[in-house]
C-alpha atoms as a PDB file:
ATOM      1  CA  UNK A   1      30.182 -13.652  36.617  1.00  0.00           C
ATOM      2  CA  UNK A   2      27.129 -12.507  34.371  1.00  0.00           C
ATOM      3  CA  UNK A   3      26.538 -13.632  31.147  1.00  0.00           C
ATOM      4  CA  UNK A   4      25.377 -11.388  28.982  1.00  0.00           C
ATOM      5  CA  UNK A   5      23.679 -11.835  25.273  1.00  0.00           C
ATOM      6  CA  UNK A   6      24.503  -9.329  22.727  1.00  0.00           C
ATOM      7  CA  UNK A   7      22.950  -8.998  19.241  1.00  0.00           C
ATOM      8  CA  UNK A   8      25.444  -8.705  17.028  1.00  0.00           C
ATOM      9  CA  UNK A   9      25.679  -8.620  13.526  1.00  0.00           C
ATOM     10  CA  UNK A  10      22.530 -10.617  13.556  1.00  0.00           C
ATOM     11  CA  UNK A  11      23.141 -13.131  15.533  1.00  0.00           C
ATOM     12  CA  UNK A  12      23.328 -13.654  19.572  1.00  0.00           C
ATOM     13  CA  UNK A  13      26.336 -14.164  21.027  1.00  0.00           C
ATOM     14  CA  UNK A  14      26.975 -14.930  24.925  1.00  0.00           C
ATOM     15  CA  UNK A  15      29.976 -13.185  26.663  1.00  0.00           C
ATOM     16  CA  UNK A  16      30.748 -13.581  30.082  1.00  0.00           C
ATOM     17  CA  UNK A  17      31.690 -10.704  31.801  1.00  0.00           C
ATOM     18  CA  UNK A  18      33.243 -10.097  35.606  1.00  0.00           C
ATOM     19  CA  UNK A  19      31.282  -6.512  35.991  1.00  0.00           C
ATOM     20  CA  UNK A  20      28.314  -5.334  34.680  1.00  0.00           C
ATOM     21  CA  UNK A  21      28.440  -2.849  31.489  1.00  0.00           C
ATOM     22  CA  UNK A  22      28.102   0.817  32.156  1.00  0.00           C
ATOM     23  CA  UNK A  23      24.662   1.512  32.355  1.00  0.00           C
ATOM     24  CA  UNK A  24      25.539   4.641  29.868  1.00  0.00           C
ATOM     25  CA  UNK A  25      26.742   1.990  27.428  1.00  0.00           C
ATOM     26  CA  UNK A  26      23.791  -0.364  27.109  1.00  0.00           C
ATOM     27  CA  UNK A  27      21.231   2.704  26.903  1.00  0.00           C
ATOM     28  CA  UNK A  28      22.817   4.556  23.675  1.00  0.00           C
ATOM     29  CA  UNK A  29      22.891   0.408  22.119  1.00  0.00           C
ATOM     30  CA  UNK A  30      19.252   0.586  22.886  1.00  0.00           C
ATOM     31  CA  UNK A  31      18.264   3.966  21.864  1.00  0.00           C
ATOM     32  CA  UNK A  32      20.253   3.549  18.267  1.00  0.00           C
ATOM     33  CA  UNK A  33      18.413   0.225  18.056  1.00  0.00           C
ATOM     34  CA  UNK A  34      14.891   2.270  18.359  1.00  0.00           C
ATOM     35  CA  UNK A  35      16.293   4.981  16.180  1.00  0.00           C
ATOM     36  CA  UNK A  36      17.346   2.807  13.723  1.00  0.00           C
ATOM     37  CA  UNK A  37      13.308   1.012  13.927  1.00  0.00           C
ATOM     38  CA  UNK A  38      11.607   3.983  14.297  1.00  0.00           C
ATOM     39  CA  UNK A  39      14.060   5.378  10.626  1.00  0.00           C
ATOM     40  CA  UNK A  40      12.716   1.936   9.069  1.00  0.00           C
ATOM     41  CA  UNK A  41       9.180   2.539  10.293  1.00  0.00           C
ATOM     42  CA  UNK A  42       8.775   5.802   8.501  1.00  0.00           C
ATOM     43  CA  UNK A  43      10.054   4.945   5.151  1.00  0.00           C
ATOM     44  CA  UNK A  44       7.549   2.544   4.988  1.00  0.00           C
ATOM     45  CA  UNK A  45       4.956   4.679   5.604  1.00  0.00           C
ATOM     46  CA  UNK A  46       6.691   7.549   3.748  1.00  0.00           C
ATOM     47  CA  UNK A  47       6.339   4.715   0.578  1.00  0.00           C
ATOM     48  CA  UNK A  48       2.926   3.303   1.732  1.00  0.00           C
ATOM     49  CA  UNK A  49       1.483   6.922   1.501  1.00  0.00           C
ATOM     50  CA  UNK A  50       2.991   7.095  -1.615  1.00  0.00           C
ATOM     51  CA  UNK A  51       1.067   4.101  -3.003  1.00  0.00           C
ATOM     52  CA  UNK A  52      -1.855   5.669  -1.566  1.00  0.00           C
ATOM     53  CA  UNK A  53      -1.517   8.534  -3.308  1.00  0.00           C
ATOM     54  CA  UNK A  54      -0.503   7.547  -6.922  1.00  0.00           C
ATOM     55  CA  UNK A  55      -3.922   5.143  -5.977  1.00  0.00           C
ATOM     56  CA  UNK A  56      -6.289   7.345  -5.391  1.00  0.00           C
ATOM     57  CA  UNK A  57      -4.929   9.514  -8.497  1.00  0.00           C
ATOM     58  CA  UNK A  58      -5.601   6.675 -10.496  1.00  0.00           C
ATOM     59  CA  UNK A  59      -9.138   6.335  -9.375  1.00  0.00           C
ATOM     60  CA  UNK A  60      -9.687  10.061 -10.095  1.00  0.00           C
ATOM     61  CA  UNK A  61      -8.405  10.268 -13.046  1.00  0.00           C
ATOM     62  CA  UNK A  62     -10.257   7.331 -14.178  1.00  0.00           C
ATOM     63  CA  UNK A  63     -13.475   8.594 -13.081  1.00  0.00           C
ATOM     64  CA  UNK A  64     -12.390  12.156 -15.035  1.00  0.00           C
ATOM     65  CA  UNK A  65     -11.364   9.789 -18.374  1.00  0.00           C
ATOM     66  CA  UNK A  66     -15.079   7.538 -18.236  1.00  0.00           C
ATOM     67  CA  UNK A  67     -17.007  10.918 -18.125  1.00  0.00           C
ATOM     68  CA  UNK A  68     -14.720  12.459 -21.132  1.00  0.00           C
ATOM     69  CA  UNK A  69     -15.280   9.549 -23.515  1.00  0.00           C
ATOM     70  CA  UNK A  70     -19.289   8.702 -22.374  1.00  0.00           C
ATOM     71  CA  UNK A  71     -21.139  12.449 -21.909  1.00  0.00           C
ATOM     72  CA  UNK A  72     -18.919  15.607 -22.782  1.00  0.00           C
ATOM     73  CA  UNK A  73     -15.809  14.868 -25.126  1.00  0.00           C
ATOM     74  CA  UNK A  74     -14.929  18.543 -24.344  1.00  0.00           C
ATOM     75  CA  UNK A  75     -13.512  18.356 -21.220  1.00  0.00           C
ATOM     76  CA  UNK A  76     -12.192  15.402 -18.298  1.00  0.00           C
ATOM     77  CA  UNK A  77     -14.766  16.736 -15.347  1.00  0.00           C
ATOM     78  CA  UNK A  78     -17.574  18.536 -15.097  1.00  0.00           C
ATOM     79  CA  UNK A  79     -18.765  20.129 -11.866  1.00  0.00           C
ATOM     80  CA  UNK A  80     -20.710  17.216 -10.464  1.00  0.00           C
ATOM     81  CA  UNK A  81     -18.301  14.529 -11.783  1.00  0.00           C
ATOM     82  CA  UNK A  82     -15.532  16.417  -9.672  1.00  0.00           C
ATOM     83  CA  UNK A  83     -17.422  15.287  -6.644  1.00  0.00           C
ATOM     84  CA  UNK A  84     -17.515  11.761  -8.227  1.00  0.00           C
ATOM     85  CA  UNK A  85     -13.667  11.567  -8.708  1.00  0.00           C
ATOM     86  CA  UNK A  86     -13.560  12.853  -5.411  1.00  0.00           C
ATOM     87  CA  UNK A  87     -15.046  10.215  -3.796  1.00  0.00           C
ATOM     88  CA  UNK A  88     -13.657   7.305  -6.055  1.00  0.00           C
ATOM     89  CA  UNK A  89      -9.990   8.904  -4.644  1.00  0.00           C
ATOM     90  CA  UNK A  90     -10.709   8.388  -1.315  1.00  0.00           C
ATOM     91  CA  UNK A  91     -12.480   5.257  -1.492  1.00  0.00           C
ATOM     92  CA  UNK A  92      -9.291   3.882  -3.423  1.00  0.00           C
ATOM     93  CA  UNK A  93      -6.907   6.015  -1.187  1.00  0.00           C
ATOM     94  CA  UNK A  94      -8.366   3.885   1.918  1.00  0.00           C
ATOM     95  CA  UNK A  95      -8.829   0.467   0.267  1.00  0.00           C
ATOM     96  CA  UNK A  96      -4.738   0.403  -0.900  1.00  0.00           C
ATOM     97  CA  UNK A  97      -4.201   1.901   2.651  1.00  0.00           C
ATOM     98  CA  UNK A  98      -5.678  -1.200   4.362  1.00  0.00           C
ATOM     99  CA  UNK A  99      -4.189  -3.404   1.819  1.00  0.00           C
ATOM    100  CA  UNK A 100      -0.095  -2.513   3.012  1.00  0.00           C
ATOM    101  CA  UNK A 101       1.193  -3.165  -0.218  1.00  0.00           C
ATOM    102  CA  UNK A 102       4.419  -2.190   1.903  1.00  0.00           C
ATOM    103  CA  UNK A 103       4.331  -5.353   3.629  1.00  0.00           C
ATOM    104  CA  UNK A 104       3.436  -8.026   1.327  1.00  0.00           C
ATOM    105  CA  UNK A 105       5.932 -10.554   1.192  1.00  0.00           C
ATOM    106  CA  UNK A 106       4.757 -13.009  -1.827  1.00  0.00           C
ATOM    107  CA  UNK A 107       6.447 -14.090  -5.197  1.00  0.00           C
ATOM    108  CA  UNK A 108       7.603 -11.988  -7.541  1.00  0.00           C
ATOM    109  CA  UNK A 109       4.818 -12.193  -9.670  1.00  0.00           C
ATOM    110  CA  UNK A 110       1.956  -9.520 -10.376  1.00  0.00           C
ATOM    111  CA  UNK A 111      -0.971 -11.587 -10.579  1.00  0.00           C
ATOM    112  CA  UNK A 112      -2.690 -10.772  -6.654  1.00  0.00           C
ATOM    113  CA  UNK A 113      -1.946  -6.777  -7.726  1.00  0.00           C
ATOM    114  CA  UNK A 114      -4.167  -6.983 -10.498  1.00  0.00           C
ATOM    115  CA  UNK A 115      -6.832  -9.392  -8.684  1.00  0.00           C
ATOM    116  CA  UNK A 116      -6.445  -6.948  -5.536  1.00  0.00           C
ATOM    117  CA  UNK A 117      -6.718  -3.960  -8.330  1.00  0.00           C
ATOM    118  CA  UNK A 118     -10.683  -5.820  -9.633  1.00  0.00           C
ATOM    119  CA  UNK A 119     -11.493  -6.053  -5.699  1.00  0.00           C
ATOM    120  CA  UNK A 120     -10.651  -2.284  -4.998  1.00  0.00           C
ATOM    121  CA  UNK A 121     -12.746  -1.441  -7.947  1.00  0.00           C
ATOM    122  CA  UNK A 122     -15.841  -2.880  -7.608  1.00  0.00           C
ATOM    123  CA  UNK A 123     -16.174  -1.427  -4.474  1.00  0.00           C
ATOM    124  CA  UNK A 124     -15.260   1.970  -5.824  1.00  0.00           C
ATOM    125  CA  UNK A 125     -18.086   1.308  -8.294  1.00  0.00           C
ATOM    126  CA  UNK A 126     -20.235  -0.114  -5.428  1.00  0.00           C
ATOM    127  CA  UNK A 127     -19.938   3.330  -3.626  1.00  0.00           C
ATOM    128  CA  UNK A 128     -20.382   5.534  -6.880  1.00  0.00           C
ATOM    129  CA  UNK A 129     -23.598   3.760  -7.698  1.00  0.00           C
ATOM    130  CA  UNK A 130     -24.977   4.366  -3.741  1.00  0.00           C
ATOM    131  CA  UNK A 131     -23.459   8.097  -4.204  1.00  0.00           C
ATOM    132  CA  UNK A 132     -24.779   8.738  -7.755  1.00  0.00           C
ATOM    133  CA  UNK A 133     -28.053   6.928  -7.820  1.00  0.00           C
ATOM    134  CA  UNK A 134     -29.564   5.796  -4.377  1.00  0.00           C
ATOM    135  CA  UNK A 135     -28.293   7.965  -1.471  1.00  0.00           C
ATOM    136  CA  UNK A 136     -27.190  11.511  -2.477  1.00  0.00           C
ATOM    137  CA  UNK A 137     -25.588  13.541  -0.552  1.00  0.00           C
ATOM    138  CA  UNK A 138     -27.196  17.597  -0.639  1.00  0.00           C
ATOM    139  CA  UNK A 139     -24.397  19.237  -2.796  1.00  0.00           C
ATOM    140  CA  UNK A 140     -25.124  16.062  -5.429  1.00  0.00           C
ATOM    141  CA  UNK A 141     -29.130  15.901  -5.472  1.00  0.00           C
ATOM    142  CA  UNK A 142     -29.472  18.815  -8.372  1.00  0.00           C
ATOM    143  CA  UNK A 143     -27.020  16.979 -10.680  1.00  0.00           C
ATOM    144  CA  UNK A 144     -27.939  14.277 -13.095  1.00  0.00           C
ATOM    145  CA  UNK A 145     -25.097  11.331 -13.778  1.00  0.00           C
ATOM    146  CA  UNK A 146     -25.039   9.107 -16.456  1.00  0.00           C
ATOM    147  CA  UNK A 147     -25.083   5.177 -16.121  1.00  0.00           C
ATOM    148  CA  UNK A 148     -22.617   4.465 -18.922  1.00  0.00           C
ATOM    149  CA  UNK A 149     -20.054   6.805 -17.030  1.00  0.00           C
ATOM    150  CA  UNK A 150     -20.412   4.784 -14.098  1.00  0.00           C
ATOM    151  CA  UNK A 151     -20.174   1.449 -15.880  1.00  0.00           C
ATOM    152  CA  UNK A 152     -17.700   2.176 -18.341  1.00  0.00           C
ATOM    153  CA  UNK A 153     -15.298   3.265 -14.674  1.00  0.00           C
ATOM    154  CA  UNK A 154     -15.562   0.450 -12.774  1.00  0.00           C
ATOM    155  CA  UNK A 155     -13.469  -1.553 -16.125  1.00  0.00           C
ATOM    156  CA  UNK A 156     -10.979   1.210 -16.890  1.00  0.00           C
ATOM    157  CA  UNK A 157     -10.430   1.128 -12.727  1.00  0.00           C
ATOM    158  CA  UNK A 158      -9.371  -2.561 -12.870  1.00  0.00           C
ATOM    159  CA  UNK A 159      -6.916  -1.591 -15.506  1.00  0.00           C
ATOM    160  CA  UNK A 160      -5.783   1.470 -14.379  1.00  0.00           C
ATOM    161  CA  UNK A 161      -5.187   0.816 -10.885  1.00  0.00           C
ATOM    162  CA  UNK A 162      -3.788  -2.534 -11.887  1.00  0.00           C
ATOM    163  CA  UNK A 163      -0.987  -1.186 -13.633  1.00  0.00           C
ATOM    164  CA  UNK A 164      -0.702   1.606 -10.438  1.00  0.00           C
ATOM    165  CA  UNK A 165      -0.666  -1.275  -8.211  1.00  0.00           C
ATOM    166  CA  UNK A 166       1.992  -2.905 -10.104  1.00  0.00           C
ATOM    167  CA  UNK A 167       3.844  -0.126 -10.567  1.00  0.00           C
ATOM    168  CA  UNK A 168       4.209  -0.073  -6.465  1.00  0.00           C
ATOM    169  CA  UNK A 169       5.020  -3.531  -6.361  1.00  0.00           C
ATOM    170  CA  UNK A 170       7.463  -3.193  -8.920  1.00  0.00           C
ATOM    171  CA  UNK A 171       9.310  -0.060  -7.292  1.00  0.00           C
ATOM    172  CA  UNK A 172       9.104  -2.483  -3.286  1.00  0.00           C
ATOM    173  CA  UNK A 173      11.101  -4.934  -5.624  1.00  0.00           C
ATOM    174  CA  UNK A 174      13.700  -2.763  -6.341  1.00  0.00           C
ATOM    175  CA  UNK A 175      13.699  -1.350  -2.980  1.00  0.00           C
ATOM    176  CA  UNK A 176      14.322  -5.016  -1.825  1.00  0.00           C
ATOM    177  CA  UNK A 177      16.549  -5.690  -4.033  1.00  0.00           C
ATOM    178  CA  UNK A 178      18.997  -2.670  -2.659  1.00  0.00           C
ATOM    179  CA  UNK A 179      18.616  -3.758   1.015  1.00  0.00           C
ATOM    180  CA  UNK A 180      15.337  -1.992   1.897  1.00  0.00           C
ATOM    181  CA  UNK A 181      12.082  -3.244   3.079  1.00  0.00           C
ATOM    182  CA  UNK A 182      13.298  -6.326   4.280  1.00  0.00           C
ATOM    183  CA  UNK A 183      12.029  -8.244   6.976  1.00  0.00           C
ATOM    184  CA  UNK A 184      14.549 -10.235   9.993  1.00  0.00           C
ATOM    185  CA  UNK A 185      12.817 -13.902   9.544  1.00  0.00           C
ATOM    186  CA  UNK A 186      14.370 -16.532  11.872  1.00  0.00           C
ATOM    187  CA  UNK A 187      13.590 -20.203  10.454  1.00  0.00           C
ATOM    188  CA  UNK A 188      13.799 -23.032  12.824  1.00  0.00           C
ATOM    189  CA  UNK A 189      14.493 -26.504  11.602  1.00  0.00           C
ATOM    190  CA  UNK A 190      16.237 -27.794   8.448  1.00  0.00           C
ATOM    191  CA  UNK A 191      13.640 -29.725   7.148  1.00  0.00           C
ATOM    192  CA  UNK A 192      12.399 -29.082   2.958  1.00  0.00           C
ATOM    193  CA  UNK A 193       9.621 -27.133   4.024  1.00  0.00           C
ATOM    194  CA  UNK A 194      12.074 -24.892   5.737  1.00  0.00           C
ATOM    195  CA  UNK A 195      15.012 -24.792   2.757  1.00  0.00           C
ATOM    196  CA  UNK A 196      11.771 -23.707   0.216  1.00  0.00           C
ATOM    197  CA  UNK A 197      10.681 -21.216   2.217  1.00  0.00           C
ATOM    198  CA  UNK A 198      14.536 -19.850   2.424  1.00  0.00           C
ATOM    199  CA  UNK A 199      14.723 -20.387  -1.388  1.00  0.00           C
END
């Protein structure tokens, strides 16, 4: 006799069994079980690329919106501010990459999106300074920027990318809330540390 432990319906259950299963058998269980990860696996990053685009958006956009209301009023981006925007998208596009709002697992609440949202953008404004004012690269060294563009972005990013970022978190909640997203936690012990963590 063999016993044998089978994952079912979330939990483990031992069978004892007089012959083995058919090889055939316990391969398609295990190949529907990596299907079924590897499906998971790229929604995630189907929604984390998401967030990393409506991000780095934001940033441009925002970059576009400090130039219109400090130098031209005519238009969102000039030439040289394009390049700007440019680089304020990618910077942000990386910065909510390595952040996996996907995975974070806290409280409901909103309050780390917006602090996370201030972090991203001073160092977006960190890197448009170096770009715009200390090391430029040869397509930027025949355009002049203007200070109060730069300043006046770096406040309009916290904003802007805060309500971005919370509009992510808010859409993950939803997700969760339909059976998405969600992580297989096993808690050991019954102690009150334990029930507040399942609460």
């Amino acid at each position: 006799e063999e016993v044998l432990n089978l994952f079912v319906a979330g939990e483990i259950v031992e069978r004892e069994v007089d012959t083995p299963l058919p090889r055939v058998l316990l391969t398609s269980h295990f190949a529907a079980g990596r299907h079924l990860a590897a499906g998971r696996r790229a929604k995630r990053l189907a929604f984390l690329a998401m967030a990393c685009i409506l991000c780095g958006m934001t940033a441009f956009v925002t970059v576009g919106l400090a130039h219109f209301l400090v130098d031209s009023k005519r238009a969102l981006f000039s030439s040289s501010y394009l390049m700007l925007g440019g680089i304020a998208a990618g910077v942000a596009t990386v910065l909510t990459w390595r952040s996996r709002p996907d995975l974070a697992r806290s409280a409901d609440g909103f309050l780390e999106e917006w602090v996370e949202s201030a972090r991203e953008a001073a160092i977006v404004g960190v890197c448009l300074v170096i770009v715009a004012f200390f090391w430029r690269p040869s397509l930027l060294l025949n355009h002049p920027f203007s200070r109060g563009t730069i300043l006046l972005a770096v406040p309009l990013l916290v904003t802007m990318l805060g309500f971005a970022r919370s509009v992510v978190r808010f859409v993950l909640l939803q997700l969760r809330s339909r059976g998405h997203n969600l992580a297989n936690v096993v808690v050991v012990g019954d102690g009150s540390s334990a029930l507040s963590f399942m609460k």
